[in-house]
Protein backbone atom coordinates (compact mmCIF):
# COMPACT_ATOMS: atom_id res chain seq x y z
CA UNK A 1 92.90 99.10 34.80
CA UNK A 2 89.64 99.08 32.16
CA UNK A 3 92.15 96.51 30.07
CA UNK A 4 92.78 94.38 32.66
CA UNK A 5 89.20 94.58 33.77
CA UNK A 6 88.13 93.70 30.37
CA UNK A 7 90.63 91.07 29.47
CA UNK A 8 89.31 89.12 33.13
CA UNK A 9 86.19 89.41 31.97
CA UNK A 10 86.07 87.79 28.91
CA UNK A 11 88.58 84.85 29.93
CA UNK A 12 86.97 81.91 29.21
CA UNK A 13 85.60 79.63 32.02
CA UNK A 14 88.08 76.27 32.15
CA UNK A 15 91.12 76.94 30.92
CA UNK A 16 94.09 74.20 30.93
CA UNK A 17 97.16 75.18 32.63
CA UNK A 18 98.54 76.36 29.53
CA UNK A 19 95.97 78.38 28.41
CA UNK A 20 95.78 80.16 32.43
CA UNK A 21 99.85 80.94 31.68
CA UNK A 22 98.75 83.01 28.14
CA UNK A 23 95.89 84.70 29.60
CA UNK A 24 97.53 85.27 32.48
CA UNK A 25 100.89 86.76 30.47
CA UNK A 26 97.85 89.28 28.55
CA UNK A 27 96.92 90.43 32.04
CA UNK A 28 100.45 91.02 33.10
CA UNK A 29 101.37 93.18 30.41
CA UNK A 30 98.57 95.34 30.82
CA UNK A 31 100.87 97.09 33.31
CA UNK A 32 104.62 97.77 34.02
CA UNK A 33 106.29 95.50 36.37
CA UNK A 34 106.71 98.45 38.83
CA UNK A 35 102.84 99.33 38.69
CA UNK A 36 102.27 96.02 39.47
CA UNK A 37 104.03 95.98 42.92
CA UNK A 38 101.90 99.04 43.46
CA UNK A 39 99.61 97.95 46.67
CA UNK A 40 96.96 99.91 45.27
CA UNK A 41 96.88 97.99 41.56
CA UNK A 42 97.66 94.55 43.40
CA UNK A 43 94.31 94.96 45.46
CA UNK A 44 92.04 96.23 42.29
CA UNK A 45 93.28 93.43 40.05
CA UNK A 46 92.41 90.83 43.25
CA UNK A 47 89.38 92.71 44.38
CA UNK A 48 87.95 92.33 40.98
CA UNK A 49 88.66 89.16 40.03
CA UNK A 50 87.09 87.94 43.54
CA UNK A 51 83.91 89.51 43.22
CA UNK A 52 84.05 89.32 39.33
CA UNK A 53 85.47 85.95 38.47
CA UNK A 54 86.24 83.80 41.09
CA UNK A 55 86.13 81.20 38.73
CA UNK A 56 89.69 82.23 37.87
CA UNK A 57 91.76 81.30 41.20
CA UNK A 58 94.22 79.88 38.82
CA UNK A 59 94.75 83.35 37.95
CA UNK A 60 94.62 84.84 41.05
CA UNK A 61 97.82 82.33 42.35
CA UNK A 62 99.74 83.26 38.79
CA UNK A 63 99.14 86.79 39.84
CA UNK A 64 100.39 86.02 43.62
CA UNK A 65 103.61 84.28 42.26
CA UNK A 66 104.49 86.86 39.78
CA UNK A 67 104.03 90.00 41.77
CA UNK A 68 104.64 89.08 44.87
CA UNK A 69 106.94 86.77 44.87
CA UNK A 70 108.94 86.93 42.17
CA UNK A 71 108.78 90.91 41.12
CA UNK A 72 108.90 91.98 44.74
CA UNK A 73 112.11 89.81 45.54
CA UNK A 74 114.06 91.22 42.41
CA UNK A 75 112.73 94.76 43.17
CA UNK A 76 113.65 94.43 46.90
CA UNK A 77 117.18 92.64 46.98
CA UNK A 78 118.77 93.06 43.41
CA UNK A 79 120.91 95.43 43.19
CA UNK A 80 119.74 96.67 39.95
CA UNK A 81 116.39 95.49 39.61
CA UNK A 82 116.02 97.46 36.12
CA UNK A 83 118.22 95.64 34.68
CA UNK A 84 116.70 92.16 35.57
CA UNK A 85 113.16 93.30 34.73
CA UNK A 86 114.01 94.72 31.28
CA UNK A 87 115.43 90.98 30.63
CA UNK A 88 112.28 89.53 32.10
CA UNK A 89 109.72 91.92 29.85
CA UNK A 90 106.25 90.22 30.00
CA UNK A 91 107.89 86.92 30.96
CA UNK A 92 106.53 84.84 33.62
CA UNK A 93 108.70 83.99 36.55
CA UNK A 94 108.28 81.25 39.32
CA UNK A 95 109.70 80.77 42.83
CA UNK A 96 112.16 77.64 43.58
CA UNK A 97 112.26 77.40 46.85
CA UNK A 98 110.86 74.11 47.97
CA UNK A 99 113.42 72.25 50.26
CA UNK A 100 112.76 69.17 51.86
CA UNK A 101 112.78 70.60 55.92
CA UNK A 102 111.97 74.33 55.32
CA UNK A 103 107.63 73.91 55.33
CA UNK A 104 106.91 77.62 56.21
CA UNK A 105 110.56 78.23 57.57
CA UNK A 106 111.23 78.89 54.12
CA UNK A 107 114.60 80.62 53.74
CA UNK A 108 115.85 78.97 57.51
CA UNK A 109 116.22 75.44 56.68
CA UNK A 110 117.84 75.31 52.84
CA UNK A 111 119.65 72.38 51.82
CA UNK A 112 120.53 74.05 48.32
CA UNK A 113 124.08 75.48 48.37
CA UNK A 114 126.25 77.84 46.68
CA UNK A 115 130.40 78.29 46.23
CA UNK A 116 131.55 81.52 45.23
CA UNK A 117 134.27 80.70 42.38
CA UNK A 118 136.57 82.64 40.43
CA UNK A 119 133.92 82.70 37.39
CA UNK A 120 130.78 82.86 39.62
CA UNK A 121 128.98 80.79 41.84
CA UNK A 122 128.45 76.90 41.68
CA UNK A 123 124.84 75.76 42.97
CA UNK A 124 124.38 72.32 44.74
CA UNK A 125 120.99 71.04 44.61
CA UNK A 126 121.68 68.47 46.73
CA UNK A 127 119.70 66.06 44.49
CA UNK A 128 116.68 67.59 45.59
CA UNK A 129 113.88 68.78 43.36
CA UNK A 130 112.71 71.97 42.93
CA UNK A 131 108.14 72.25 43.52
CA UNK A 132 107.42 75.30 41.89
CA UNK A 133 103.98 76.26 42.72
CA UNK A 134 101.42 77.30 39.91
CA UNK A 135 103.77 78.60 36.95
CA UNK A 136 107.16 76.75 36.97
CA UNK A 137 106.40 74.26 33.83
CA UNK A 138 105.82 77.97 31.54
CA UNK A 139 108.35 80.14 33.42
CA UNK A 140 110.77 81.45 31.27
CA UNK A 141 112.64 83.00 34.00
CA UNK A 142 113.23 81.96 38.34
CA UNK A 143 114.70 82.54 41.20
CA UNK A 144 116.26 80.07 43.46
CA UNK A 145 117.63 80.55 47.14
CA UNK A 146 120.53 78.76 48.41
CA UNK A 147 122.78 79.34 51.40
CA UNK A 148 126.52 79.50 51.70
CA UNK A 149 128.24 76.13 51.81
CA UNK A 150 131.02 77.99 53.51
CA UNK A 151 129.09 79.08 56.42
CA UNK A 152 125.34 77.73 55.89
CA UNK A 153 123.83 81.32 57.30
CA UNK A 154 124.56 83.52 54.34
CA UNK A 155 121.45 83.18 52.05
CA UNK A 156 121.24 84.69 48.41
CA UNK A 157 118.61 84.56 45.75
CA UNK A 158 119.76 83.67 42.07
CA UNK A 159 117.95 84.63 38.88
CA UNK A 160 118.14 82.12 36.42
CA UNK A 161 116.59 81.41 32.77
CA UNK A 162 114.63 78.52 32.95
CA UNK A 163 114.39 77.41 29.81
CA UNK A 164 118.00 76.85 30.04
CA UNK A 165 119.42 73.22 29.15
CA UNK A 166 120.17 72.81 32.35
CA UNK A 167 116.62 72.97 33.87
CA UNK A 168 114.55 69.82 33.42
CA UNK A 169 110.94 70.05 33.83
CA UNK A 170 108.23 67.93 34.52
CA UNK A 171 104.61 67.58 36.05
CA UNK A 172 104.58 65.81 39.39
CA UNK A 173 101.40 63.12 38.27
CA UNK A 174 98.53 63.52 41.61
CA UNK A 175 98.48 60.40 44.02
């Protein structure tokens, strides 16, 4: 914990939203992916940057993605989450889950589909775009939910690289 302390601490002020993703990757590797789903770690690292440097909320949302939503769901519902996280290392991860009806239903209302073939599955998009919040344009790695196009009820979650060629990213300019 004194390394992450110290590392928070002397992050500079403004940083540009690359800059938050490599500061951000020196805090996460101050501790194992497992330590970091630790309640007990997840509250010190918040609790300090909130009375410490709450200048950093970038940080603080990097932090929420990674561990909690991308860590926890790998830990929780892969089958053998070791084997994921040792191919993830100090890589960041994001979340794809925006769909166009789900809001906070997330998970209830996904137009993204998958088809179970002989060689895998084959996900349908739907032409929709994928929002990742806070880290998807320096992910390396993400997870994506999409339902069964057989039945529409059976959802699963799919790791995926995302630098892959078949990811396109790009910033989403402000109105």
């Amino acid at each position: 914990m004194e390394r992450a302390k110290e590392l928070l601490l002397n992050m500079p002020k403004s940083l540009t939203y690359q800059d938050s993703a490599n500061e951000f990757k020196k805090l996460y590797a101050c501790f194992t992916p497992m330590e970091w789903i630790d309640t007990k770690i997840c509250f010190q690292v918040s609790n300090f940057i909130a009375r410490n440097r709450p200048d950093l909320v970038d940080i603080g949302t990097r932090f929420a993605v990674q561990v909690n939503l991308f860590i926890r769901a790998i830990v929780e519902y892969h089958d053998d989450p070791q084997m994921i996280l040792d191919i993830v290392g100090s890589e960041l991860g994001c979340f794809a889950l925006t769909e166009s009806k789900a809001g906070v239903l997330s998970g209830l209302q996904i137009d993204t589909t998958f088809k179970e073939t002989v060689d895998g599955y084959v996900i349908n998009t739907n032409e929709i775009s994928k929002y990742w919040i806070s880290q998807g344009m320096v992910a390396s790695y993400g997870l994506l939910i999409a339902s069964n196009i057989e039945n529409h009820r059976d959802a699963r979650i799919f790791f995926f690289d995302a630098n892959s060629d078949n990811i396109r990213k790009s910033r989403i300019e402000k109105c």
